[in-house]
Protein backbone atom coordinates (compact mmCIF):
# COMPACT_ATOMS: atom_id res chain seq x y z
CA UNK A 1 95.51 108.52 89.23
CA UNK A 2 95.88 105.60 91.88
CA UNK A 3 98.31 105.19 93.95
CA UNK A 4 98.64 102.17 96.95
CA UNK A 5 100.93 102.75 99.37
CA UNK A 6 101.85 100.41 101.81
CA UNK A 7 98.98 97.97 101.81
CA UNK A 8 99.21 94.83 104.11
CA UNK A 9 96.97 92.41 104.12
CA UNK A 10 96.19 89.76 106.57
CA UNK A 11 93.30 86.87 106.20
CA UNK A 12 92.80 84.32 108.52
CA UNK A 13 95.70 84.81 110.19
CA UNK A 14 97.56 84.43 107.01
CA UNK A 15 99.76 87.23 105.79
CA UNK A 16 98.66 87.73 102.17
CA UNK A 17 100.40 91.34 101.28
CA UNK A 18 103.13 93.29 103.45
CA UNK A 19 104.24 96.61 102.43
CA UNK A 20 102.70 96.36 98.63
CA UNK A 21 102.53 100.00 96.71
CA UNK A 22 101.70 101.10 93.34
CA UNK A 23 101.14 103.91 91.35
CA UNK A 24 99.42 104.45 87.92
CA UNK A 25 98.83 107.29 86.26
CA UNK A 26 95.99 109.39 84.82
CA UNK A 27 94.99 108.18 82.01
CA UNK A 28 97.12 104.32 82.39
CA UNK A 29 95.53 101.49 81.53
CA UNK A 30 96.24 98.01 83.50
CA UNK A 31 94.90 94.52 84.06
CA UNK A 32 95.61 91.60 86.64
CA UNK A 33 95.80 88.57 85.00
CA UNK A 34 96.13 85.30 86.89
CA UNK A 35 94.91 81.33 87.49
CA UNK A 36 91.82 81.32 89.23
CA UNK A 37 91.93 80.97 93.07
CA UNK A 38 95.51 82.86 93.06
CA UNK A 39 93.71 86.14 95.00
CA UNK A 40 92.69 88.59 92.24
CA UNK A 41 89.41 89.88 94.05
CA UNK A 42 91.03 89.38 97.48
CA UNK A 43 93.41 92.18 96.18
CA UNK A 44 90.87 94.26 94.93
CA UNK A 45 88.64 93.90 98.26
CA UNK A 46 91.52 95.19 99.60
């Protein structure tokens, strides 16, 4: 299981993420698809 809850993030004085949650369940399958440069790894560094 992974759950988020609450994440903010802030880069370079830049808020990127305020209040962001999410759960997925045992077993769930899920992928982040996006344009390049639109902060895929910055979320996962998170």
């Amino acid at each position: 299981m992974l759950i988020i809850n609450d994440l903010s993030l802030r880069m370079a004085g830049r808020l990127l993420l305020d209040h962001a949650s999410l759960t997925l369940p045992a077993g769930t399958k899920a992928g982040l698809v996006g344009r390049n440069g639109t902060g895929k790894t910055t979320l996962f560094k998170a």
